[in-house]
N, C-alpha and C. Protein backbone atom coordinates (compact mmCIF):
# COMPACT_ATOMS: atom_id res chain seq x y z
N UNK A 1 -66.82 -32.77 -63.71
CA UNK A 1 -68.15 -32.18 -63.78
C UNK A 1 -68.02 -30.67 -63.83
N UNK A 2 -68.69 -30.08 -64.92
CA UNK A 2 -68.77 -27.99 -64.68
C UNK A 2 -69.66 -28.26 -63.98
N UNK A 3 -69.77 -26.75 -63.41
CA UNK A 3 -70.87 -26.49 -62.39
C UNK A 3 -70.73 -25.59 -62.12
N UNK A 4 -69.86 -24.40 -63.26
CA UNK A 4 -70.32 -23.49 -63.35
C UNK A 4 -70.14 -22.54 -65.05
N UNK A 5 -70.95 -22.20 -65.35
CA UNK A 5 -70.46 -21.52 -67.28
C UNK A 5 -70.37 -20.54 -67.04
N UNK A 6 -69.50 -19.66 -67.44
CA UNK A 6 -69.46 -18.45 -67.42
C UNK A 6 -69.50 -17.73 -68.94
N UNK A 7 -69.50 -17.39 -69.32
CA UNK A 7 -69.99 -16.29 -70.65
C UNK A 7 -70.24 -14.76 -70.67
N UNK A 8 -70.01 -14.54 -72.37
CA UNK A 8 -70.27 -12.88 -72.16
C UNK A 8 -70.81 -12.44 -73.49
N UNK A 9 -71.55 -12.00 -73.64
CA UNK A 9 -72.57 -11.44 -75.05
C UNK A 9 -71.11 -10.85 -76.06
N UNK A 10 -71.23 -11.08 -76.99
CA UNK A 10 -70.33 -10.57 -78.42
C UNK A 10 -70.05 -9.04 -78.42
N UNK A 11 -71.83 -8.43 -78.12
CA UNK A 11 -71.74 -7.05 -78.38
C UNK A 11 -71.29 -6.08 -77.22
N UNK A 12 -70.47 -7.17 -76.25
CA UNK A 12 -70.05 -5.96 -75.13
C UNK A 12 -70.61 -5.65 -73.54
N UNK A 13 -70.42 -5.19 -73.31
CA UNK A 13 -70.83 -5.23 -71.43
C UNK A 13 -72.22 -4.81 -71.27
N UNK A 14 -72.77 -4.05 -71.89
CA UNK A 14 -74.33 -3.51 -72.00
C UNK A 14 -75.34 -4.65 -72.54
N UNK A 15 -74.62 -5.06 -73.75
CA UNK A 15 -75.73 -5.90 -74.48
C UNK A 15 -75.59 -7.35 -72.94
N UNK A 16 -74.41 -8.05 -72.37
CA UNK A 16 -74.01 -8.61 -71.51
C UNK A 16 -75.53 -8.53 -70.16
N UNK A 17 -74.98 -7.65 -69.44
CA UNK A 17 -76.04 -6.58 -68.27
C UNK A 17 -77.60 -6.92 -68.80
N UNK A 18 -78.06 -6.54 -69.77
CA UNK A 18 -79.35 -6.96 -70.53
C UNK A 18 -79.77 -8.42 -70.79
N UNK A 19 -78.77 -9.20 -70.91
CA UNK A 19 -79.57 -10.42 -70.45
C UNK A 19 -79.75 -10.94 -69.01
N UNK A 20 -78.66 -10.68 -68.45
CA UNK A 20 -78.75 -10.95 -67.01
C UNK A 20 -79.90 -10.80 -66.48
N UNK A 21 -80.16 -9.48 -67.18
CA UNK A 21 -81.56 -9.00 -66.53
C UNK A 21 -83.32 -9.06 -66.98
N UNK A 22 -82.81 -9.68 -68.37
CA UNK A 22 -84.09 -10.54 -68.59
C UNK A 22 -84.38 -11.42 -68.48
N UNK A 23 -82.92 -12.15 -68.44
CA UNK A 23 -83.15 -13.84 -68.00
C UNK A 23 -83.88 -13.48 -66.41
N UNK A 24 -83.68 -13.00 -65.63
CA UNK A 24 -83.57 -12.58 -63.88
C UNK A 24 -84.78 -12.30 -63.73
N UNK A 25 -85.70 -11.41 -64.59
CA UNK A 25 -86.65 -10.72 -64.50
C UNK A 25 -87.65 -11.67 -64.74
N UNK A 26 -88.01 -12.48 -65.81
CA UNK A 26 -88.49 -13.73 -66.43
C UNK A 26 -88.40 -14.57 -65.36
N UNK A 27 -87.85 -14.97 -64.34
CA UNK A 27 -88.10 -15.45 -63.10
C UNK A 27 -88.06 -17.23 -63.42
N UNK A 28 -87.52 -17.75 -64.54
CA UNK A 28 -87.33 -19.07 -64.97
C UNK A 28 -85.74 -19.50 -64.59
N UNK A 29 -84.88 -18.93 -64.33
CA UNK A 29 -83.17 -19.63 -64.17
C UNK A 29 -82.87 -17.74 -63.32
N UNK A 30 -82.34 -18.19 -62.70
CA UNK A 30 -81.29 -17.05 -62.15
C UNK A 30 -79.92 -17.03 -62.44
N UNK A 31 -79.30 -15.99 -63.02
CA UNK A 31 -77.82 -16.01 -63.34
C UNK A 31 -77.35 -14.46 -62.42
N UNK A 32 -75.82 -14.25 -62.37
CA UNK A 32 -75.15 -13.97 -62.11
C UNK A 32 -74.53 -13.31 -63.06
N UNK A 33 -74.16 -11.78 -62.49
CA UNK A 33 -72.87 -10.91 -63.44
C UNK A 33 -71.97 -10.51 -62.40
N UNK A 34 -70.37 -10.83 -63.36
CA UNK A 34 -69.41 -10.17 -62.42
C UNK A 34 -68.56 -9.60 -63.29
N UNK A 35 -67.24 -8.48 -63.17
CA UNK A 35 -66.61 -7.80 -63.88
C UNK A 35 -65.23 -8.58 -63.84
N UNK A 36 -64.67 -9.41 -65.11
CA UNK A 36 -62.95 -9.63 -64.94
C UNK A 36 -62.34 -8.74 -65.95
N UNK A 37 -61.51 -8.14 -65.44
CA UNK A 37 -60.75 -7.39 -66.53
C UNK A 37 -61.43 -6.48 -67.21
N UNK A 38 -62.40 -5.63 -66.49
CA UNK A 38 -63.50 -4.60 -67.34
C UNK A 38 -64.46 -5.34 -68.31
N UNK A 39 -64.21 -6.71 -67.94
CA UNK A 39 -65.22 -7.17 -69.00
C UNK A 39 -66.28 -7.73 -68.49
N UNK A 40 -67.77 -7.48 -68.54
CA UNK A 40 -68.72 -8.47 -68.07
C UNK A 40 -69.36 -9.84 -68.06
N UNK A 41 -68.96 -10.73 -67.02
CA UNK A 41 -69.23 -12.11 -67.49
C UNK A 41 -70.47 -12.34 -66.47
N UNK A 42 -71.58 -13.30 -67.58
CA UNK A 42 -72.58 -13.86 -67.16
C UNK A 42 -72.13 -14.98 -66.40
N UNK A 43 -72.77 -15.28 -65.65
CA UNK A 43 -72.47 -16.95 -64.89
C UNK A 43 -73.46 -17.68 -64.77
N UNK A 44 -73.87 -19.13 -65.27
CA UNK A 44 -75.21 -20.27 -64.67
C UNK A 44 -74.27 -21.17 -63.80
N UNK A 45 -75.05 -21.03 -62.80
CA UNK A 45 -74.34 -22.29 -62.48
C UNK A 45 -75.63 -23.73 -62.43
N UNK A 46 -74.41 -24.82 -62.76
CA UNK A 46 -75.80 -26.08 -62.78
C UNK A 46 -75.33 -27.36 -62.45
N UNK A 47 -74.74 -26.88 -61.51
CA UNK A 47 -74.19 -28.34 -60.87
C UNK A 47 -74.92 -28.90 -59.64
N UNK A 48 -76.34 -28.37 -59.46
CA UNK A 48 -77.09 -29.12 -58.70
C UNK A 48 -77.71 -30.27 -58.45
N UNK A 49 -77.87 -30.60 -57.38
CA UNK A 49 -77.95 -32.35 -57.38
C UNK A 49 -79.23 -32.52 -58.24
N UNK A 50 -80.20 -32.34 -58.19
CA UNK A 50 -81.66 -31.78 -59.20
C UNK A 50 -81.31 -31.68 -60.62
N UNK A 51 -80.51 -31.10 -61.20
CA UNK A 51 -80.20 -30.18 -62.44
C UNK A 51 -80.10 -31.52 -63.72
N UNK A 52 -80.95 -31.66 -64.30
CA UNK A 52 -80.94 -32.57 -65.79
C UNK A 52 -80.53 -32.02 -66.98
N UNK A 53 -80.10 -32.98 -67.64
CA UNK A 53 -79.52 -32.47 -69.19
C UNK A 53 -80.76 -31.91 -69.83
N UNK A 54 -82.34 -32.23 -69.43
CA UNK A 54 -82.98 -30.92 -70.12
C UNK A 54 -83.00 -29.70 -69.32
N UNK A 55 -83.04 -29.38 -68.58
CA UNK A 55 -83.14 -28.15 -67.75
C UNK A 55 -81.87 -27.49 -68.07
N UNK A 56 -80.94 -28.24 -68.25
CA UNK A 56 -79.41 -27.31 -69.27
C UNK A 56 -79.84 -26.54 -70.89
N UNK A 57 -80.46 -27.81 -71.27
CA UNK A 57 -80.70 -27.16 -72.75
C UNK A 57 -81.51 -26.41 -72.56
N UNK A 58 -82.62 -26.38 -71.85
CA UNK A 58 -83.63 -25.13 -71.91
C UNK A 58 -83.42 -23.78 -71.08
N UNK A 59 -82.01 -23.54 -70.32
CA UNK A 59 -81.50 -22.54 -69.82
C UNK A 59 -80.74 -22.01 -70.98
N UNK A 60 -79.83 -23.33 -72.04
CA UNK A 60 -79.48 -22.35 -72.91
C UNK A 60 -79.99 -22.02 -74.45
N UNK A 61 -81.34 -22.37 -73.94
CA UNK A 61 -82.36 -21.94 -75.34
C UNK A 61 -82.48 -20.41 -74.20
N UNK A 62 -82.84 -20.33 -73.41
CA UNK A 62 -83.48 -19.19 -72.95
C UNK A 62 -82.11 -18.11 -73.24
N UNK A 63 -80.84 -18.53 -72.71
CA UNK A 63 -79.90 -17.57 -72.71
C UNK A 63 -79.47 -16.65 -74.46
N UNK A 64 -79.85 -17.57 -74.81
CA UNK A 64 -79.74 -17.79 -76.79
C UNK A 64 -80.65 -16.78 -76.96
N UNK A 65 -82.01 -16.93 -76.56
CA UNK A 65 -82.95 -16.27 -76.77
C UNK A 65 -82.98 -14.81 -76.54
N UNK A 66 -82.75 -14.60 -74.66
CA UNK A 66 -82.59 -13.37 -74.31
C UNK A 66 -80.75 -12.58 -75.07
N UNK A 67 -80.02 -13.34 -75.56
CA UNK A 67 -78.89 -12.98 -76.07
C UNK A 67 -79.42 -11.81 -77.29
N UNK A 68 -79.96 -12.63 -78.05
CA UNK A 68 -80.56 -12.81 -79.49
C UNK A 68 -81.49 -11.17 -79.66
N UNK A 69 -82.15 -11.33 -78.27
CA UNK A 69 -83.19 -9.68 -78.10
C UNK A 69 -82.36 -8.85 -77.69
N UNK A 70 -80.97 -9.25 -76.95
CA UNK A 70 -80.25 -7.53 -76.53
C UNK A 70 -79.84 -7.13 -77.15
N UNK A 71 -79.30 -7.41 -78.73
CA UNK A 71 -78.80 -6.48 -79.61
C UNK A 71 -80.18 -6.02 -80.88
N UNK A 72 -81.10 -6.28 -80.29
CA UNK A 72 -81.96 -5.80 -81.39
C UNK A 72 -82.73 -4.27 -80.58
């Protein structure tokens, strides 16, 4: 079982930081940023006893989404 994803935006540690913080702000899924190797990784975790295969896909429509607005 994951239960936890970690990820990191294409365009780099800023565009990265910017979703964290819209996903966060939007107040629908809470994620996590931490630094490995100077690089910024997002984290969901969804290994909760609660957590359904839709509530996955629609965390990563949202992450897609807020991804999608930090480089514009």
């Amino acid at each position: 079982t994951v239960n936890l994803i970690c990820m990191a935006h294409i365009d780099g540690n800023e565009a990265t930081d910017r979703v964290a913080q819209q996903l966060n702000e939007e107040g629908q899924m809470s994620v996590t940023v931490t630094t490995v190797q100077g690089k910024r990784i997002l984290r969901v975790c969804i290994g909760g006893t609660q957590t359904r295969k839709t509530h996955v896909v629609a965390a990563w429509q949202r992450i897609a989404e807020a991804g999608a607005a930090a480089t514009s």
